[in-house]
Every structure is written in structure tokens, then in C-alpha cells.
Protein backbone atom coordinates (compact mmCIF):
# COMPACT_ATOMS: atom_id res chain seq x y z
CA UNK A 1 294.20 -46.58 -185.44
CA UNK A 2 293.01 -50.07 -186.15
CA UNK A 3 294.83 -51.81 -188.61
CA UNK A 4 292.80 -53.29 -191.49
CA UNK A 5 292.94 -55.77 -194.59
CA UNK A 6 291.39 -53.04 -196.73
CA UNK A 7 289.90 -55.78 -199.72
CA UNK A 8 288.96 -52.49 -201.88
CA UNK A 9 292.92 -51.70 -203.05
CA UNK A 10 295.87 -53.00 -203.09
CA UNK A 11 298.38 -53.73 -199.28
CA UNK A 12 301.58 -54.54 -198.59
CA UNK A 13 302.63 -56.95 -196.88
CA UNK A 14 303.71 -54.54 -193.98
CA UNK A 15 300.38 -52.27 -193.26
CA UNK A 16 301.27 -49.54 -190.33
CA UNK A 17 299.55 -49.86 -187.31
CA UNK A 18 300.46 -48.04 -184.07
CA UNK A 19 301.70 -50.04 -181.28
CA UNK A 20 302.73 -48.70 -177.82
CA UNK A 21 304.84 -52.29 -177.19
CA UNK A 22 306.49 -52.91 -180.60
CA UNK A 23 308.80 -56.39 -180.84
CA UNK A 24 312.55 -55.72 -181.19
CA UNK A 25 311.47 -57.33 -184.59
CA UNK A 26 309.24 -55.24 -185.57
CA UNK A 27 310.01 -51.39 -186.95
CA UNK A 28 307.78 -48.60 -184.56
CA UNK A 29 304.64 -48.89 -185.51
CA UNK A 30 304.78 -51.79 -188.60
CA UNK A 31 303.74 -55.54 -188.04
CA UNK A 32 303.80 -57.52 -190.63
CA UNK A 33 300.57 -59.79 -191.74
CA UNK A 34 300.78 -63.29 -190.08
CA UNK A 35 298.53 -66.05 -190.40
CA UNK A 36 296.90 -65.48 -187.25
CA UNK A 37 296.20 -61.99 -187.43
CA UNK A 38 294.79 -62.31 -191.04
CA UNK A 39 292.94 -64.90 -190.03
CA UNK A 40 291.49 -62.78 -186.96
CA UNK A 41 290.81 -59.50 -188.95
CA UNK A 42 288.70 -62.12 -191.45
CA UNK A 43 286.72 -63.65 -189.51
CA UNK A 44 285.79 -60.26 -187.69
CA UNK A 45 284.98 -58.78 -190.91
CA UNK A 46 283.22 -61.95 -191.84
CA UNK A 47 280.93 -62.20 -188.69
CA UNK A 48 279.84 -58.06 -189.03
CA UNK A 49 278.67 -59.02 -192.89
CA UNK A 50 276.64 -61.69 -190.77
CA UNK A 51 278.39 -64.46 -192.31
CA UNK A 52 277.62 -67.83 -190.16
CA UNK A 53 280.78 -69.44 -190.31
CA UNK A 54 282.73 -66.75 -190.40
CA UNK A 55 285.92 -67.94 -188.87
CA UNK A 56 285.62 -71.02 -190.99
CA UNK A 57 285.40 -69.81 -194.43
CA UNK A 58 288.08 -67.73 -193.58
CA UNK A 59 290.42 -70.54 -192.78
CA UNK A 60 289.27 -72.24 -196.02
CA UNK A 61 289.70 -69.60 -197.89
CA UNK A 62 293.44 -68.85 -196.56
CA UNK A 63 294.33 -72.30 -196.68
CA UNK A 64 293.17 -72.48 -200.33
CA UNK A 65 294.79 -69.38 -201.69
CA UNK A 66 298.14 -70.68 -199.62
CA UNK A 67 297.36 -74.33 -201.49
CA UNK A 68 297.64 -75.86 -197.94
CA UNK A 69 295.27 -77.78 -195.74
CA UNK A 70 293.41 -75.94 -192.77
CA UNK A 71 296.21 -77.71 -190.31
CA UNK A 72 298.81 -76.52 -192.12
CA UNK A 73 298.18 -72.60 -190.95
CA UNK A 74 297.92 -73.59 -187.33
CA UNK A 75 301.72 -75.50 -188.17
CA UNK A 76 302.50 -72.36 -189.52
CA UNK A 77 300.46 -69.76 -187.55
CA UNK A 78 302.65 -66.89 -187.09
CA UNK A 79 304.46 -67.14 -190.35
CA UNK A 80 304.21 -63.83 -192.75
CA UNK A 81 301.54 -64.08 -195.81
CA UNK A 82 303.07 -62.94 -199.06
CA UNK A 83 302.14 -60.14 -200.59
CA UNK A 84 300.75 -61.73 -203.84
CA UNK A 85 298.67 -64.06 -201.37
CA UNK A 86 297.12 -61.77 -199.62
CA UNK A 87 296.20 -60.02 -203.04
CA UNK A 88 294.48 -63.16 -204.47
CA UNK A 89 292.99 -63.46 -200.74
CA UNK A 90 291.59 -60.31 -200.75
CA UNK A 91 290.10 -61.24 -204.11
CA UNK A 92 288.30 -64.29 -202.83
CA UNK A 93 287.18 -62.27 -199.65
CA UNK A 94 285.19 -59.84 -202.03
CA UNK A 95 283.16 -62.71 -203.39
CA UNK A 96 282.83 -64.59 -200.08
CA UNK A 97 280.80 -61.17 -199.08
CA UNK A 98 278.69 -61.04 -201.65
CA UNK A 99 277.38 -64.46 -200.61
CA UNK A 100 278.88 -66.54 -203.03
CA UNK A 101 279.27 -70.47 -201.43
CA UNK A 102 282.97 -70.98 -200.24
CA UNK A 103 282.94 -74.13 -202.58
CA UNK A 104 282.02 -71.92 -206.04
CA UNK A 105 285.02 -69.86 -204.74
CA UNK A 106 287.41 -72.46 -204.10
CA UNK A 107 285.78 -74.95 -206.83
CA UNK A 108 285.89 -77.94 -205.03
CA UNK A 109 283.71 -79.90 -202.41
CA UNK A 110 284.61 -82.62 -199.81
CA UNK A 111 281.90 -85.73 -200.01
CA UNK A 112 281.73 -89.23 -198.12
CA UNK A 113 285.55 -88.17 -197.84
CA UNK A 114 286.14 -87.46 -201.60
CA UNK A 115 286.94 -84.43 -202.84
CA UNK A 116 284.71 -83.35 -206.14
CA UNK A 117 284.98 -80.52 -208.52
CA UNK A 118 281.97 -77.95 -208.49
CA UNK A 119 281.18 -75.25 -210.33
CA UNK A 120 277.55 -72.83 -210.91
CA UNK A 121 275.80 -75.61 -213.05
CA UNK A 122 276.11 -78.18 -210.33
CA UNK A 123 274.35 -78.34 -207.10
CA UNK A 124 277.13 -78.31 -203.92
CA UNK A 125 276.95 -81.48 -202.36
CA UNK A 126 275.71 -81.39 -199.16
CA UNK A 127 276.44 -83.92 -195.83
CA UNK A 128 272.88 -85.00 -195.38
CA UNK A 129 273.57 -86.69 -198.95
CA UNK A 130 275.71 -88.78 -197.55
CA UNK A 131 272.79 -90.66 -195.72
CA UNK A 132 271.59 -91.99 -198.85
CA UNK A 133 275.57 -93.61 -199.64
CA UNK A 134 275.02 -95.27 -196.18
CA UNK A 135 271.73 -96.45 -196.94
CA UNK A 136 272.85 -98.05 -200.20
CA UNK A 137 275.74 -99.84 -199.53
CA UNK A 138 274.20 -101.63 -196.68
CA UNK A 139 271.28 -102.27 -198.55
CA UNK A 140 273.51 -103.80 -201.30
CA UNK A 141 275.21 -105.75 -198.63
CA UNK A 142 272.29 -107.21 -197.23
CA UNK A 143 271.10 -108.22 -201.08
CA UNK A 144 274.29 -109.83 -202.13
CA UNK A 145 276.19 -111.00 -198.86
CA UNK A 146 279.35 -108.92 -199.52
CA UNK A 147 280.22 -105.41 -201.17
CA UNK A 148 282.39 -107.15 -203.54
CA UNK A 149 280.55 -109.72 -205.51
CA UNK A 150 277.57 -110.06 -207.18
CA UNK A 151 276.99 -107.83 -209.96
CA UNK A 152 274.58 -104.89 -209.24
CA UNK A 153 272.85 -102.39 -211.38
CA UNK A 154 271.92 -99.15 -210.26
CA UNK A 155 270.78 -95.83 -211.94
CA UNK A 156 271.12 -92.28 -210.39
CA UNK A 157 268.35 -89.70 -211.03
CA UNK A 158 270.45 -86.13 -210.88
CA UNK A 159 273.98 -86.58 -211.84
CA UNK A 160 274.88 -82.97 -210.58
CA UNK A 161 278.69 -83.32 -209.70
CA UNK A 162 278.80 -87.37 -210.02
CA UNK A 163 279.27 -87.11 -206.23
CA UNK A 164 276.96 -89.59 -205.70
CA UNK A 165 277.33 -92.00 -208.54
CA UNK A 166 281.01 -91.66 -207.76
CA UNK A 167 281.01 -92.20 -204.22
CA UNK A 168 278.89 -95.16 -204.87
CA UNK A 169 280.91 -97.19 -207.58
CA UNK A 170 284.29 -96.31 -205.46
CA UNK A 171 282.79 -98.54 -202.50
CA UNK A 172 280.42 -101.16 -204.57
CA UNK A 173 283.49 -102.43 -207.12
CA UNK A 174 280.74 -104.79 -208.68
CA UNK A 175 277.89 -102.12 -209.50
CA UNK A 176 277.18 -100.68 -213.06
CA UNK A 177 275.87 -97.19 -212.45
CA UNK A 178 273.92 -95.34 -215.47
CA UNK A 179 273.58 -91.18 -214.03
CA UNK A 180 270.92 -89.43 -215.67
CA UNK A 181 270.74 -84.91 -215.62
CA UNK A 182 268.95 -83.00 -217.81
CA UNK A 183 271.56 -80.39 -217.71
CA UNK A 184 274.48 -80.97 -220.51
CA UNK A 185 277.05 -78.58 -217.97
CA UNK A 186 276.16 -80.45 -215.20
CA UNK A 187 277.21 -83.66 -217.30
CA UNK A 188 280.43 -81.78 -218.35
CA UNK A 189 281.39 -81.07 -214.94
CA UNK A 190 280.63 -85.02 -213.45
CA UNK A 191 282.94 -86.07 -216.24
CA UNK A 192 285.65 -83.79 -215.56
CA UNK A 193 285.13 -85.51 -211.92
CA UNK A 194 285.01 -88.66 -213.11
CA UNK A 195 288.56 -88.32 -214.85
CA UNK A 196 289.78 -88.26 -211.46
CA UNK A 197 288.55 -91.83 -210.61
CA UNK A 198 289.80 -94.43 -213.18
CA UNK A 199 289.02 -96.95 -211.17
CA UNK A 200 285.58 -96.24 -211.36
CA UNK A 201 285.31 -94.56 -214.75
CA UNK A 202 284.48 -97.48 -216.82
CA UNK A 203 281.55 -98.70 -214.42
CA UNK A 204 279.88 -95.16 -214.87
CA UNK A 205 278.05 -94.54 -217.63
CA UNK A 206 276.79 -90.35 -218.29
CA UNK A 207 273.50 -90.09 -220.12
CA UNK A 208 271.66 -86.39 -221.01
CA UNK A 209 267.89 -87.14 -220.54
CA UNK A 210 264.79 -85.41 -218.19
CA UNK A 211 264.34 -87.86 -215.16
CA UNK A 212 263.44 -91.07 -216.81
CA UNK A 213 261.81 -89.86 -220.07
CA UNK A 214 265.12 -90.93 -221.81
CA UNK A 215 265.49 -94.34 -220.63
CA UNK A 216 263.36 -97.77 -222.14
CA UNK A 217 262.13 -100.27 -219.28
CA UNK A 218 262.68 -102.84 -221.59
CA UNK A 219 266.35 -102.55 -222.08
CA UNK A 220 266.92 -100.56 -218.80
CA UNK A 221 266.25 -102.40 -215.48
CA UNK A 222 268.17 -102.02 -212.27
CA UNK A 223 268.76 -103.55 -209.15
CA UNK A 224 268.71 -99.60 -207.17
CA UNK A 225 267.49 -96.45 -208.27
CA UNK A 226 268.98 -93.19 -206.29
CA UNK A 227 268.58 -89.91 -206.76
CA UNK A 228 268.78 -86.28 -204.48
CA UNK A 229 266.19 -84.96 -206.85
CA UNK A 230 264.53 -80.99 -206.39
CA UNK A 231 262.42 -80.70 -203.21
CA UNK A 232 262.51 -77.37 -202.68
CA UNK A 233 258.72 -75.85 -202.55
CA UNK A 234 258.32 -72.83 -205.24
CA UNK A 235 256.71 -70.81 -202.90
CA UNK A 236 259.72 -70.93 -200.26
CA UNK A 237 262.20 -70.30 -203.07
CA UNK A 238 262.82 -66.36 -201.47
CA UNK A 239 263.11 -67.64 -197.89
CA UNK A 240 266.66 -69.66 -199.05
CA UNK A 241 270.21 -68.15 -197.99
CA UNK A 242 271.58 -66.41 -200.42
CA UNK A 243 274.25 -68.45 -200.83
CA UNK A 244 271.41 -71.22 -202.78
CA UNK A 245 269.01 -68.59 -203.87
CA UNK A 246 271.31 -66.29 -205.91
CA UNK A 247 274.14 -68.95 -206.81
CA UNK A 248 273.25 -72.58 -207.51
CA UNK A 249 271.08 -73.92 -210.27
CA UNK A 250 267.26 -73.48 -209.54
CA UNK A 251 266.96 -76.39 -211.64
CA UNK A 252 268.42 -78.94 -208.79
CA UNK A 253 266.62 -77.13 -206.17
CA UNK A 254 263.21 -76.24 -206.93
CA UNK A 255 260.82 -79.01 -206.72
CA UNK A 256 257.46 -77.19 -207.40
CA UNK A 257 254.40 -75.77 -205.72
CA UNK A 258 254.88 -78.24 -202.30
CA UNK A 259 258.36 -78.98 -203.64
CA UNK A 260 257.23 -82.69 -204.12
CA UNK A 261 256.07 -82.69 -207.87
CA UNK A 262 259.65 -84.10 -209.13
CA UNK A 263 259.43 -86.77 -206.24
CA UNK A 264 255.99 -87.47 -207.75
CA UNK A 265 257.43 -88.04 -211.05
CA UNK A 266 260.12 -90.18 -210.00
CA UNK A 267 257.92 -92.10 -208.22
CA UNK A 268 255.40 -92.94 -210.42
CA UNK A 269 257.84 -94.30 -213.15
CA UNK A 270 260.59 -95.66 -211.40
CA UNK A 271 258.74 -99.55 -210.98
CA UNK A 272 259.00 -99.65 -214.85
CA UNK A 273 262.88 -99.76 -214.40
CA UNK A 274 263.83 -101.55 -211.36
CA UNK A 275 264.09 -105.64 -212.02
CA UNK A 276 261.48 -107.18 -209.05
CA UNK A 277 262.47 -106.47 -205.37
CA UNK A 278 264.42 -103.39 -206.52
CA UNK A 279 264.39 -100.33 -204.35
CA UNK A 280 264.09 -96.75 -205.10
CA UNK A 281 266.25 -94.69 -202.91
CA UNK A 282 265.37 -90.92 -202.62
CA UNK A 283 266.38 -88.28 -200.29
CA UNK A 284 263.03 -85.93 -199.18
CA UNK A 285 262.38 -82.91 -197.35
CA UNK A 286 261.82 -83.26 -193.87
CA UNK A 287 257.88 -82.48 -194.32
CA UNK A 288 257.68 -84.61 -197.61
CA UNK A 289 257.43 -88.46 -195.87
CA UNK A 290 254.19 -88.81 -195.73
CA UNK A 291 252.97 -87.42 -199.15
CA UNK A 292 255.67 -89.80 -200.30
CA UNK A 293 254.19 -93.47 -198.63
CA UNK A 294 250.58 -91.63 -200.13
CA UNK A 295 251.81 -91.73 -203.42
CA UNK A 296 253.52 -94.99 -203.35
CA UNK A 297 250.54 -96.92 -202.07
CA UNK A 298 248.51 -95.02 -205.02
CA UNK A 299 250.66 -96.49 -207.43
CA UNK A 300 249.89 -100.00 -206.22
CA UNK A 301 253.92 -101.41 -207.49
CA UNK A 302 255.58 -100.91 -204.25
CA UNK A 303 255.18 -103.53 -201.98
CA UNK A 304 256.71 -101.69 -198.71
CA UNK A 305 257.99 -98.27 -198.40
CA UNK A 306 260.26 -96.44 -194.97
CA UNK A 307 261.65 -93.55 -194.11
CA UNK A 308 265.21 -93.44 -192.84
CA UNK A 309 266.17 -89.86 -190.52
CA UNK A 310 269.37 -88.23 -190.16
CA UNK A 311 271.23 -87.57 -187.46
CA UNK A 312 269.12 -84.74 -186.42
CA UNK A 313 266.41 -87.45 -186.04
CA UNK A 314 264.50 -86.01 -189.30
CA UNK A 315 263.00 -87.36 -192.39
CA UNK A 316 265.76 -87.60 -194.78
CA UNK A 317 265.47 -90.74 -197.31
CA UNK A 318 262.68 -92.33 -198.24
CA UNK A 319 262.92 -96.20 -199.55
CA UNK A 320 260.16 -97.78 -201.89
CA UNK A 321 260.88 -101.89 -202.73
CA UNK A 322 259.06 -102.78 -206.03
């Protein structure tokens, strides 16, 4: 009979399984539950609920309910899981396959190398994200000689986590950052973060608000304007994982009929606010470049626009200079 991590009831820490070779260790037919062979049974049961990274999330999810690192199991591999672990494992399993994101479960989310608190109100940070970081501090670099002097303003569009604004003011010491969300949780959450980062707290400055609707050109203008705004189309809302449709915020996803009408928005205004030669510094869709440089040109305050790819050689941020 094959042994199993039954995640509907309760186990102890010594299921029976039959084995024709037991150890001397072992009683006839009990083994108890090691690292590695909870890990294995996950990620089996993982990969037949057509789970992606199945062997992954299960190592995250062990390593998190055993408040270790993901090297610390392989240090450790053939030590016995406790019994009230693999309870509160079993837990997290249940919620992993109903196609909840790994980082709701575990509440936190690594970024440009920082970890950040996340919760359902706040879009999960994702690595292509990071692009825009890169493309900022080297543009600031290029604009004041060094990363450490000069003063430099710069507003985010979508505070979501503070991921971004974060990252930023941990690596540009001289910029004043103003993050803008229309969601109040999502501001609760990027101050909860921002606790976490005294050194940057006091350069970061949380504001409630719709885009830019909140803001006055006249005594708000910035060097750099960033954002990771909605650019999801409407109509391919049902095609998303599950993991995005069912479980993060529609309202940091969803960017309208072609999924550009927030871009739009953003980059219609934005001029008002940047001081002359400022850039705006979004990321896009991969289909959304082009529509972008249209709508720039229409607005006749840009004076050059680009578009920067990933590393999967696709259009990922999209740079307007007033």
C-alpha cells in the first residue's frame, strides 16, 4: 500500500507503510516522515493537481512552515518532521491546491533581493518588475553622475506593496519618493513594509489618490515618474491562471478593453508633473509598445520615447522624456 500525506485528517508522525527491506531503525512496516520523503510525496501530489512548480512550492512551503530557508532542508534532508509541522503543512498544502499564490500563503515576497510583506489587497511582485529598478537607477546615474548625490524627486503611480518605491529609495539615498494607490489596504500594507526600512522611511512619502487626480502640478513636480500600472486587457481577464484571476486584486491587474486605457491615462497627464527633461517610466504589456509611442507623439510633450525588453527579448518598459 502506498503511503500517503493524507491533507484531509489528521497523521502522525509515524504513518505505516509496508516495506519488504525495513532499516534496523525502523519498526516492520513504520518509517517515519523525513524531509525528503515529504518533500517527494508533495511535489507528486502537487504535479497530478497540475501545479507548474510543483516541486518548488513544495520546498517553499516546507521550508516556511519549518521557519528555515530552502537550503536548510537539503542540510537537514533526512531529519524527521514534527508532528505539529506536518499539521500546519498539511494546512498550507490545502490552500496551495486550491490555487492560492505560494506568496498569499506564506505572506511574503522576495524583490530586487528584498523581502516584502504581501497580502490579497496587494498585487505579488513579480521579476519582470525588476526591469524598471534597473532602468531607473541607471537613468538617475546618468542624470546626476553618481547614485549618491544630487537630490532627485520621483513619484510612483501604484504603490501596491511599496516594493518598488522601496527598492528604489534603498539604492538612490538622495531621492524623495511620493507613492500614489487608490486602494487605502494596499497603502496599509506598503506601510507595514515600510516599517521594515528606516533607512528609507522618512524619504517615502504614502498618499491615497486615483492615478494623478490627487496631486497639483504646481506644487508637485518630479525629476521620474514610475509606475507598474494595470495592463491587463478586460476581455483576456478569464484566460489568467487562477492563481491572478481568483486571488489578487482586479484593480492592479485589469487595464481595460485593450488593457491600455490606464497607460493612456497616465500618459496623458504625467508632463504636467515631471520638471523639464523628466522621464516617465512605465512597465507595458508585451503587445502595448506601439499604442504607447502613438499616444505619446499625440500628446505633443514628449520629446523622445523607447522601449526597453526583458530578458526574454520582449517589450517590457516603455520610457517617455518630457
Amino acid at each position: 500500500m502506498e503511503r500517503t500525506l493524507d491533507v484531509r485528517k489528521p497523521m502522525t508522525t509515524k504513518p505505516t507503510r509496508p516495506s519488504p527491506q525495513p532499516r534496523d531503525s525502523e519498526q516492520a512496516g513504520e518509517r517515519p516522515w523525513t524531509v525528503r520523503s515529504v518533500l517527494q510525496w508533495t511535489t507528486d501530489f502537487f504535479a497530478q493537481h497540475d501545479l507548474e512548480s510543483a516541486r518548488l512550492d513544495a520546498e517553499v512551503l516546507l521550508a516556511h512552515v519549518l521557519e528555515q530557508d530552502r537550503l536548510a532542508l537539503y542540510l537537514h534532508y533526512e531529519d524527521t518532521v514534527p508532528g505539529s509541522a506536518l499539521q500546519a503543512y498539511k494546512r498550507l498544502i490545502r490552500r496551495r491546491v486550491n490555487r492560492e499564490p505560494i506568496a498569499y500563503i506564506t505572506g511574503m515576497r522576495e524583490f530586487y533581493s528584498i523581502s516584502f510583506a504581501v497580502e490579497p489587497p496587494v498585487l505579488i511582485p513579480r521579476p519582470e518588475t525588476e526591469h524598471l529598478v534597473e532602468y531607473v537607477l541607471e537613468h538617475v546615474k546618468e542624470n546626476t553622475g553618481s547614485t549618491g548625490r544630487g537630490a532627485f524627486s520621483i513619484l510612483e503611480i501604484g504603490t501596491g506593496s511599496g516594493n518598488l518605491c522601496i527598492a528604489l529609495a534603498k539604492h538612490l539615498p538622495q531621492a524623495q519618493i511620493v507613492s500614489v494607490d487608490v486602494s487605502f489596504s494596499a497603502i496599509s500594507v506598503a506601510r507595514k513594509n515600510l516599517r521594515g526600512h528606516p533607512d528609507c522611511s522618512e524619504r517615502i512619502r504614502l498618499v491615497q489618490g486615483d492615478l494623478l487626480d490627487g496631486l497639483h502640478p504646481e506644487r508637485a513636480r518630479f525629476h521620474l515618474i514610475v509606475s507598474n500600472p494595470p495592463y491587463v486587457p478586460t476581455e483576456s481577464w478569464d484566460d489568467l491562471a487562477p492563481e491572478v484571476r481568483e486571488y489578487e486584486p482586479r484593480v492592479a491587474l485589469d487595464g481595460g478593453h485593450r488593457g491600455t486605457e490606464i497607460l493612456h491615462r497616465i500618459l496623458s497627464n504625467a508632463a504636467r508633473f515631471l520638471l523639464p527633461d523628466g522621464a516617465l517610466v512605465v512597465e507595458i504589456g508585451e503587445d502595448q509598445a506601439e499604442a504607447m509611442a502613438d499616444v505619446a507623439e499625440e500628446t505633443g510633450h514628449y520629446r523622445r520615447s523607447r522601449v526597453l525588453e526583458d530578458y526574454a527579448g520582449k517589450p517590457r518598459v516603455f520610457v517617455a522624456v518630457k
